[in-house]
PDB file of N, CA and C in Angstrom:
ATOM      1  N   UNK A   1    -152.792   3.024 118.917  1.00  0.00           N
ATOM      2  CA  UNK A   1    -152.766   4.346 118.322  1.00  0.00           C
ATOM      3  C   UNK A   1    -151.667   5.152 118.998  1.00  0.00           C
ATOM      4  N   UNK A   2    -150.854   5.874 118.282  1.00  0.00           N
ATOM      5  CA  UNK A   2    -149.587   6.768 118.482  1.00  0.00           C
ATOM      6  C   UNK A   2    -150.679   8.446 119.215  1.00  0.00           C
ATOM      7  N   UNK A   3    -150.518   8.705 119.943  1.00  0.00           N
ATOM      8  CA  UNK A   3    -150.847  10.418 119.895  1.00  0.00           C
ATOM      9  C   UNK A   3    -149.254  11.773 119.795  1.00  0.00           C
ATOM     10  N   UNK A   4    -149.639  12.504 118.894  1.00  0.00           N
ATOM     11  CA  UNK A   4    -148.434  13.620 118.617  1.00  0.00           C
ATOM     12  C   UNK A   4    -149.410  14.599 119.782  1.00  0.00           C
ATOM     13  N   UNK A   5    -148.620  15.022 119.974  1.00  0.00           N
ATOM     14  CA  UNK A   5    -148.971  15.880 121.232  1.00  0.00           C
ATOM     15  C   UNK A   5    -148.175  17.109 121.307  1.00  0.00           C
ATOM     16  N   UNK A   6    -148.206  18.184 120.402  1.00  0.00           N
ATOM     17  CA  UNK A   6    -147.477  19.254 120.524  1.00  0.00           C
ATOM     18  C   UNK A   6    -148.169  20.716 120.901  1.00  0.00           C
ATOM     19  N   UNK A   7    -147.085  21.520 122.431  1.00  0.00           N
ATOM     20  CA  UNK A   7    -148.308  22.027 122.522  1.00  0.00           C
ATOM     21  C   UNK A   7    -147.523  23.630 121.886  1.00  0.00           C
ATOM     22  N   UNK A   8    -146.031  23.706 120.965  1.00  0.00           N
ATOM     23  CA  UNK A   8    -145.621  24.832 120.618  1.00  0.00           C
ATOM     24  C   UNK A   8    -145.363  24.047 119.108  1.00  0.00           C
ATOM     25  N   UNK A   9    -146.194  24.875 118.141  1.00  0.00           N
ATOM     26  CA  UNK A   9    -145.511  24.128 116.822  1.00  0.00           C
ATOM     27  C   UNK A   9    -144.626  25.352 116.479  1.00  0.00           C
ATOM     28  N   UNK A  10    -144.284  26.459 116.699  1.00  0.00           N
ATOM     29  CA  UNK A  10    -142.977  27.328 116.007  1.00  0.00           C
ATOM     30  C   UNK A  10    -142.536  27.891 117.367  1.00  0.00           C
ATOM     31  N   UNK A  11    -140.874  27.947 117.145  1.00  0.00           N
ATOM     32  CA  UNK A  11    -140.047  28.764 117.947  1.00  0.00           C
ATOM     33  C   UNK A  11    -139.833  29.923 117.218  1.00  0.00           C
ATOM     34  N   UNK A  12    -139.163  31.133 117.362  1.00  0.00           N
ATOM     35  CA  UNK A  12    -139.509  32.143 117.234  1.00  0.00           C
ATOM     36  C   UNK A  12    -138.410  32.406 116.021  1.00  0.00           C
ATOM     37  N   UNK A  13    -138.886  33.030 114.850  1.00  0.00           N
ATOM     38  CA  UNK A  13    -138.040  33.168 113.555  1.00  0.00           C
ATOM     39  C   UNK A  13    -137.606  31.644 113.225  1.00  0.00           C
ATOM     40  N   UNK A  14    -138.271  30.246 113.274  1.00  0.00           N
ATOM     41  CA  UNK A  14    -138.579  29.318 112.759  1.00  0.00           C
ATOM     42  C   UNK A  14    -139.266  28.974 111.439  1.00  0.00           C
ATOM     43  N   UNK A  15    -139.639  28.141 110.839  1.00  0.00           N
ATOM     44  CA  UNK A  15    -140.815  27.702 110.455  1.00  0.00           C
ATOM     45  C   UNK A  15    -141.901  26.684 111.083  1.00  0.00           C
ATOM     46  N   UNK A  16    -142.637  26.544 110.674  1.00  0.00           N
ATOM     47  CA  UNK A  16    -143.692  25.882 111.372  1.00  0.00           C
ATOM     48  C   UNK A  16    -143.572  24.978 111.495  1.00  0.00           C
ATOM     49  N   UNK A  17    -143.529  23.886 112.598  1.00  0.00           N
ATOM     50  CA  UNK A  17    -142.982  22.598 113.274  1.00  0.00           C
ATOM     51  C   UNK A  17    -141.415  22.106 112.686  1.00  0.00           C
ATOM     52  N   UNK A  18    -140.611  23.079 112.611  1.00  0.00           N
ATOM     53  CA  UNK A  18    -139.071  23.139 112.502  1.00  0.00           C
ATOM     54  C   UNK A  18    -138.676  22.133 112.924  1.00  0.00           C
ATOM     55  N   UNK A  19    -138.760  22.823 114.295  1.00  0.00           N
ATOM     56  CA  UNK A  19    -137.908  22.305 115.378  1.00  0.00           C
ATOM     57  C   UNK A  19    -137.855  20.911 115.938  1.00  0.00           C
ATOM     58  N   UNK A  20    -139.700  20.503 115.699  1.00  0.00           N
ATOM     59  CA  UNK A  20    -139.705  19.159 116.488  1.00  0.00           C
ATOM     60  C   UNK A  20    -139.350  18.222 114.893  1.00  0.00           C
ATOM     61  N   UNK A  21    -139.498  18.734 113.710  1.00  0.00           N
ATOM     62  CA  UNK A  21    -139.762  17.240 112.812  1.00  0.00           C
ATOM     63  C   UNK A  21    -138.418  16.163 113.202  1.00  0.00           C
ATOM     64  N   UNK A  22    -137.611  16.488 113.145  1.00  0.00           N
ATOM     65  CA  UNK A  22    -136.756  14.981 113.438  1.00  0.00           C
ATOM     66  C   UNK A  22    -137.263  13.980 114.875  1.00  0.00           C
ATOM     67  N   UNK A  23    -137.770  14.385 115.770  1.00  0.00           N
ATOM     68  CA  UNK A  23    -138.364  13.375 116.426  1.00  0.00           C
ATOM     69  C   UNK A  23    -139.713  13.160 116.116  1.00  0.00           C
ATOM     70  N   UNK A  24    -140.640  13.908 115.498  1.00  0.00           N
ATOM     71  CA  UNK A  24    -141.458  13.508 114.850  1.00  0.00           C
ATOM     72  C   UNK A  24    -141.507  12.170 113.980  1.00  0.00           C
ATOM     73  N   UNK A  25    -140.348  12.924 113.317  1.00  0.00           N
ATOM     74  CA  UNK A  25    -140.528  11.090 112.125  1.00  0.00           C
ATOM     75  C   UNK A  25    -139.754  10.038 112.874  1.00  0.00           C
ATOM     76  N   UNK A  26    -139.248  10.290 113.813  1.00  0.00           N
ATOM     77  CA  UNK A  26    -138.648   8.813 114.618  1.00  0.00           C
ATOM     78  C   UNK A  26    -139.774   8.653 115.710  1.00  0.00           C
ATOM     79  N   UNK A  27    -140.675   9.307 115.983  1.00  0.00           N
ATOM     80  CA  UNK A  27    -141.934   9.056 116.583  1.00  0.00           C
ATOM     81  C   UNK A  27    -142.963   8.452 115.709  1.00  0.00           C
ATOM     82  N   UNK A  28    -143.070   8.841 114.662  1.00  0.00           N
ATOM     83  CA  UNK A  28    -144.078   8.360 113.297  1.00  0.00           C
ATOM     84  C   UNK A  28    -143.694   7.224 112.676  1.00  0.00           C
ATOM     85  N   UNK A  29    -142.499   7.079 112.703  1.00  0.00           N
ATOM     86  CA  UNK A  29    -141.635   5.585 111.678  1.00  0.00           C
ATOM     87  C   UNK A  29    -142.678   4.578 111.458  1.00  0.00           C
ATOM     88  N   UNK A  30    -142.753   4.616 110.396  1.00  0.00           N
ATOM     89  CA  UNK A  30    -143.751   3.340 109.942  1.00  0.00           C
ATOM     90  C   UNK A  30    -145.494   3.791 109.641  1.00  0.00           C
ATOM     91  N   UNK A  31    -145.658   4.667 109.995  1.00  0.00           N
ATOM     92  CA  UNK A  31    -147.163   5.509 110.243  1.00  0.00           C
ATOM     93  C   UNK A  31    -147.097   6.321 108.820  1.00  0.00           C
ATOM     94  N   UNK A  32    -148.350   5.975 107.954  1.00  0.00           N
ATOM     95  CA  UNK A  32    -148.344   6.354 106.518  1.00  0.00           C
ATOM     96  C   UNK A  32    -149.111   7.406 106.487  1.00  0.00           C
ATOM     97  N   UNK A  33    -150.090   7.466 108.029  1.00  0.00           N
ATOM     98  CA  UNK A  33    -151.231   8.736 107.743  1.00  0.00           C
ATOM     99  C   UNK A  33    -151.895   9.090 108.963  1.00  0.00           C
ATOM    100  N   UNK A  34    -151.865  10.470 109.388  1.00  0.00           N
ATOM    101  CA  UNK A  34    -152.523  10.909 110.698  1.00  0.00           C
ATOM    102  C   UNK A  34    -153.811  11.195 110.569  1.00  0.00           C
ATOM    103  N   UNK A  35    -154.331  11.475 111.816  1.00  0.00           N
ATOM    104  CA  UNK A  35    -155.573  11.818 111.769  1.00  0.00           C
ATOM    105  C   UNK A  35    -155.421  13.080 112.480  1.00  0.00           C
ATOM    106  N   UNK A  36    -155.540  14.382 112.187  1.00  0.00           N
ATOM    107  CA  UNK A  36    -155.811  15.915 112.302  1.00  0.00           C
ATOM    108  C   UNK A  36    -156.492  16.473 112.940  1.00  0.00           C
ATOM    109  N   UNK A  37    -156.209  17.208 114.389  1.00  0.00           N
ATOM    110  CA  UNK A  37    -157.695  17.659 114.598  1.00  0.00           C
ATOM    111  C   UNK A  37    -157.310  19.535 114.958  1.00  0.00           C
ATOM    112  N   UNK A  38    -158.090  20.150 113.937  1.00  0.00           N
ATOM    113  CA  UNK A  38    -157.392  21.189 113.636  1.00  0.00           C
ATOM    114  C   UNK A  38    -158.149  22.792 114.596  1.00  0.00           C
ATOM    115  N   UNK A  39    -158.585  21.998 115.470  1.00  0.00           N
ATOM    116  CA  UNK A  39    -159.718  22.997 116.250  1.00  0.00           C
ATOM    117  C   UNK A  39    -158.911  24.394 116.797  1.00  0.00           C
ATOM    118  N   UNK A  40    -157.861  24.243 117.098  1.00  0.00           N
ATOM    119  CA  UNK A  40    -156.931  25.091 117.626  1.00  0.00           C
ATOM    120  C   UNK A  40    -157.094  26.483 116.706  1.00  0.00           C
ATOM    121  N   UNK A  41    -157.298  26.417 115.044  1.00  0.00           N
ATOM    122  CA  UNK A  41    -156.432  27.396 114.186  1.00  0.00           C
ATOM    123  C   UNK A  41    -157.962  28.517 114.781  1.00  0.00           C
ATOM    124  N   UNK A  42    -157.585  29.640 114.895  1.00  0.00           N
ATOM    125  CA  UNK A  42    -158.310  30.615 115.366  1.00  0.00           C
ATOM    126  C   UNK A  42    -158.623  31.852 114.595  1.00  0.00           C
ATOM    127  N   UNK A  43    -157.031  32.270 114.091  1.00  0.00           N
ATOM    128  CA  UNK A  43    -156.912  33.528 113.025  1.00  0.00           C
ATOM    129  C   UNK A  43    -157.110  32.835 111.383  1.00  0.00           C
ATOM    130  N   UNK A  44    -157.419  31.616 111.251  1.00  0.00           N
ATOM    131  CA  UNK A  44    -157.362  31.182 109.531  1.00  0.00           C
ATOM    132  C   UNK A  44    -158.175  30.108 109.610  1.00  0.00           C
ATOM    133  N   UNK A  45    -158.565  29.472 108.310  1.00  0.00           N
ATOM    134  CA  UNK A  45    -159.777  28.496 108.432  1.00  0.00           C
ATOM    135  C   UNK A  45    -159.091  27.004 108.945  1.00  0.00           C
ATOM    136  N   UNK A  46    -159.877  26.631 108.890  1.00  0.00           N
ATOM    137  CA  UNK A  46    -159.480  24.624 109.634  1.00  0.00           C
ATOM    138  C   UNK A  46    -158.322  24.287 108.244  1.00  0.00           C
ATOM    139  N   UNK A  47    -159.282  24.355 106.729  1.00  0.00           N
ATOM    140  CA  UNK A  47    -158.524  24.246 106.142  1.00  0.00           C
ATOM    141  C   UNK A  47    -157.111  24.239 105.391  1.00  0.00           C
ATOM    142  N   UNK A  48    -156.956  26.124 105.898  1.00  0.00           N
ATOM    143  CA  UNK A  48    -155.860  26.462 105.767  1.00  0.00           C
ATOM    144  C   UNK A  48    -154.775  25.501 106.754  1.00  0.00           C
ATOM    145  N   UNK A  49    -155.185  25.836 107.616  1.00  0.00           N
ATOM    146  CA  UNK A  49    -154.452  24.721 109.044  1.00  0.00           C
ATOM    147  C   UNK A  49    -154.509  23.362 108.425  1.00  0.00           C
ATOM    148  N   UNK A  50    -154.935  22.730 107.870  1.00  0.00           N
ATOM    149  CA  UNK A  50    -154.652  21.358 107.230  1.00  0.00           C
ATOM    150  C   UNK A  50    -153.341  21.061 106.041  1.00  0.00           C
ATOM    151  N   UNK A  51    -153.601  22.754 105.289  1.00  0.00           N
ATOM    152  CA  UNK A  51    -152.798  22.564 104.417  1.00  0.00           C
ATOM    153  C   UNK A  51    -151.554  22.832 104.602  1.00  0.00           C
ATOM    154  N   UNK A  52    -151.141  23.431 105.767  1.00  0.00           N
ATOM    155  CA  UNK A  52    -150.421  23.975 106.494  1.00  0.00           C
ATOM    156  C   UNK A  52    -149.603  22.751 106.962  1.00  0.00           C
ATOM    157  N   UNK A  53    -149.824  22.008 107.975  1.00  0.00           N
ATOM    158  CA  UNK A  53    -149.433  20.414 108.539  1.00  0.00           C
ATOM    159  C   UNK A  53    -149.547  19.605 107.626  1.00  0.00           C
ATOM    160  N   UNK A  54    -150.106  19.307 106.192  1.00  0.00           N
ATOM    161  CA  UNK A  54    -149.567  18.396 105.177  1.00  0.00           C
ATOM    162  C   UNK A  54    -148.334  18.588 104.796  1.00  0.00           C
ATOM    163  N   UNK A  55    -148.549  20.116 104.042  1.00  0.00           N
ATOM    164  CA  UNK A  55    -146.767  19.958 103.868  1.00  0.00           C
ATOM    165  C   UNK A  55    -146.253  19.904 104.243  1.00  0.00           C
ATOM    166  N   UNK A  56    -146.033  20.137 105.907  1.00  0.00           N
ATOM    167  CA  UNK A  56    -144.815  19.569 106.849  1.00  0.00           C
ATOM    168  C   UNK A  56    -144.691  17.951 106.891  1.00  0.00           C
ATOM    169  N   UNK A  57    -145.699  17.430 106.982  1.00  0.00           N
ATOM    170  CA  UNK A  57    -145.767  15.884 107.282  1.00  0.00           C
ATOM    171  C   UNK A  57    -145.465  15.529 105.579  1.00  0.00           C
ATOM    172  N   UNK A  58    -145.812  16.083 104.901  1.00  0.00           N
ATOM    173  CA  UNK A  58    -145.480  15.591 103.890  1.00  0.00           C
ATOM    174  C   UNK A  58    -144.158  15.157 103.411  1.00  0.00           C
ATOM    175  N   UNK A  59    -143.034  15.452 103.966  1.00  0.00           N
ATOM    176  CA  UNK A  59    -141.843  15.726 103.707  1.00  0.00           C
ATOM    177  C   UNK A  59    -141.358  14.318 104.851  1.00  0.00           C
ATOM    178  N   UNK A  60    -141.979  14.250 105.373  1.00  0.00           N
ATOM    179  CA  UNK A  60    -141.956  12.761 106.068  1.00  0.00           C
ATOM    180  C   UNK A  60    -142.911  11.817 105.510  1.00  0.00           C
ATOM    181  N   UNK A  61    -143.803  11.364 103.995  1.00  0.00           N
ATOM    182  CA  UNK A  61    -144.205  10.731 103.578  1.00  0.00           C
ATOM    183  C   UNK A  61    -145.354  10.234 104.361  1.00  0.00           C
ATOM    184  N   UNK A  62    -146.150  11.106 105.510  1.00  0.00           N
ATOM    185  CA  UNK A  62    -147.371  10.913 106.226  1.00  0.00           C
ATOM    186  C   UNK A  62    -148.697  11.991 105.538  1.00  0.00           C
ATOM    187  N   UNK A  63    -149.204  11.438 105.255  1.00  0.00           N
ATOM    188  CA  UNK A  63    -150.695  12.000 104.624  1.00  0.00           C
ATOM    189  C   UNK A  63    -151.722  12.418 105.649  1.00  0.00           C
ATOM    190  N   UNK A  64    -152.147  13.286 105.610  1.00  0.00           N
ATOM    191  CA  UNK A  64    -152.655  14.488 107.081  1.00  0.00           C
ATOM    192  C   UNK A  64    -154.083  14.382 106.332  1.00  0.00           C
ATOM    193  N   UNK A  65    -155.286  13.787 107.531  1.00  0.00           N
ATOM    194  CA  UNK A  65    -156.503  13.493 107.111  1.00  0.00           C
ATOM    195  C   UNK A  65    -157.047  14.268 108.340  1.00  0.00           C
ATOM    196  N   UNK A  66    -158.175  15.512 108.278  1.00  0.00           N
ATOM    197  CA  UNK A  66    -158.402  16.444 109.172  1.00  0.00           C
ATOM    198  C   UNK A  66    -159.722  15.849 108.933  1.00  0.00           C
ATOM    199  N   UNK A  67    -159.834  15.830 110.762  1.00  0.00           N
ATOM    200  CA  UNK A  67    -161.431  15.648 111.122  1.00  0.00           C
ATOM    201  C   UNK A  67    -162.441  16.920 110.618  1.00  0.00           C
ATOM    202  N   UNK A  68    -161.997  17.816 110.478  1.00  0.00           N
ATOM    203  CA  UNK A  68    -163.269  18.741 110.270  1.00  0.00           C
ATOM    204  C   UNK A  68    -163.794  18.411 108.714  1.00  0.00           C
ATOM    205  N   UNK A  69    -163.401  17.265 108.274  1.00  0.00           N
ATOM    206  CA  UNK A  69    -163.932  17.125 107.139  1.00  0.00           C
ATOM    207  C   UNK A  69    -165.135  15.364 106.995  1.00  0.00           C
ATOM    208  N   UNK A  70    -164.788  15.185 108.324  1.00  0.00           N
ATOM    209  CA  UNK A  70    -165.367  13.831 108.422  1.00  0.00           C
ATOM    210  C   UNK A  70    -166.774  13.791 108.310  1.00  0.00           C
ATOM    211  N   UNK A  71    -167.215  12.704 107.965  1.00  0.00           N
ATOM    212  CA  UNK A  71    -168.723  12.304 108.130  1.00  0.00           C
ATOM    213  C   UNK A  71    -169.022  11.755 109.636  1.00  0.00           C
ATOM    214  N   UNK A  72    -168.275  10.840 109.655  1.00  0.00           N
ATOM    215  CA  UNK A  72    -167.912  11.051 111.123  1.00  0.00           C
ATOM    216  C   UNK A  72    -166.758  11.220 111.737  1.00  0.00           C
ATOM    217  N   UNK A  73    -166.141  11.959 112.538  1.00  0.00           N
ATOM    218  CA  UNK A  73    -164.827  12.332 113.253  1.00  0.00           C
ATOM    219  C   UNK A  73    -164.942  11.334 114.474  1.00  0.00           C
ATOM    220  N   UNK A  74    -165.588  10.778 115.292  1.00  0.00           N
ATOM    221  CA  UNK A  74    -165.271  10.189 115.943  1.00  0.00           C
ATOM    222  C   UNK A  74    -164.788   9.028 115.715  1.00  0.00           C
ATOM    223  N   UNK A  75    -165.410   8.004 114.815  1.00  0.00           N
ATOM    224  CA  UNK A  75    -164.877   7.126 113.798  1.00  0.00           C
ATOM    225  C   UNK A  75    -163.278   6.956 113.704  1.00  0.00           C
ATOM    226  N   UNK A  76    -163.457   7.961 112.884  1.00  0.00           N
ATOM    227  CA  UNK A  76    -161.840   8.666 112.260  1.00  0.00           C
ATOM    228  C   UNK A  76    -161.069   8.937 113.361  1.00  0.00           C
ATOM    229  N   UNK A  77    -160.979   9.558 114.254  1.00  0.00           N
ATOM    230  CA  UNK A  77    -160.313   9.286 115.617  1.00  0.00           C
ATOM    231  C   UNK A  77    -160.011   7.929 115.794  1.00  0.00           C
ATOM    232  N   UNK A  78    -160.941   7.185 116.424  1.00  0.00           N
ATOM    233  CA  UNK A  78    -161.105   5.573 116.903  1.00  0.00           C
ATOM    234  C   UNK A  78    -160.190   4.909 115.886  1.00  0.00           C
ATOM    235  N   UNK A  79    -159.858   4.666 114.488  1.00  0.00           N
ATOM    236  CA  UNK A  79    -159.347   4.216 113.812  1.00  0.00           C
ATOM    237  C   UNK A  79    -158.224   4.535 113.262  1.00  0.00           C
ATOM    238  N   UNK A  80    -157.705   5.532 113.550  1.00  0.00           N
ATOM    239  CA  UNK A  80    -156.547   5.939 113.160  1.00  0.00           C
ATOM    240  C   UNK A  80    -155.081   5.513 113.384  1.00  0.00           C
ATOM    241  N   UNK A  81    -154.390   5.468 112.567  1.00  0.00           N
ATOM    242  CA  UNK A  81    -152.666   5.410 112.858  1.00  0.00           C
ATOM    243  C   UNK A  81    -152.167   6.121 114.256  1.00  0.00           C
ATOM    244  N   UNK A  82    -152.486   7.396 113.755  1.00  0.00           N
ATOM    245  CA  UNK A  82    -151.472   8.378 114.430  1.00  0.00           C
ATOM    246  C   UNK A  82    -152.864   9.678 114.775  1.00  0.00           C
ATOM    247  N   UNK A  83    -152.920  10.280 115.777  1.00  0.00           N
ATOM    248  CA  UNK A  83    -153.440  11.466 116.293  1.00  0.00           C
ATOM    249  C   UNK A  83    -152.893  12.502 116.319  1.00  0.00           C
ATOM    250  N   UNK A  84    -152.689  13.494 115.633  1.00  0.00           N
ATOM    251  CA  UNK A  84    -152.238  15.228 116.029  1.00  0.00           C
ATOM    252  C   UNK A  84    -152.484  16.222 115.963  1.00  0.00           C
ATOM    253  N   UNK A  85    -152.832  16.606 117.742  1.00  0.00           N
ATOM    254  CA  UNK A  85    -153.813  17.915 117.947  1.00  0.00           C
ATOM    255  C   UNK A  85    -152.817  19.005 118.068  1.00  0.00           C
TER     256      UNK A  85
END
């Protein structure tokens, strides 16, 4: 399992994970789908925060699967491609 590990997703008058996507997708290469864990978002729902990191990953052809929707999340952790908290 890959872990993304970012602990600033915007620099300032950016957009949201701008800055890192090109090593992102040379970190991801080959990885079709992450596993999400969206506990962080504070001011907006989990959801919003999901839909938020699809369309970024989307644009790198990775499909963003958020634990707060799991039956089980630990599972979904354990099995995953790629991790990004």
């Amino acid at each position: 399992m890959k872990l993304l590990l970012i602990s600033n997703s915007t620099n300032a008058g950016e957009e949201y994970l701008r800055y890192p996507m090109p090593e992102i997708g040379r970190f991801l290469q080959g990885v079709s789908e992450i596993v999400f864990v969206p506990y962080a978002a504070v001011t907006f729902s989990y959801a919003e925060y999901e839909k938020k990191v699809q369309a970024r990953f989307s644009e790198l052809g990775i499909r963003v699967r958020s634990v707060h929707r799991a039956k089980d999340p630990a599972r979904m952790v354990r099995e995953a491609e790629a991790l990004c908290v």
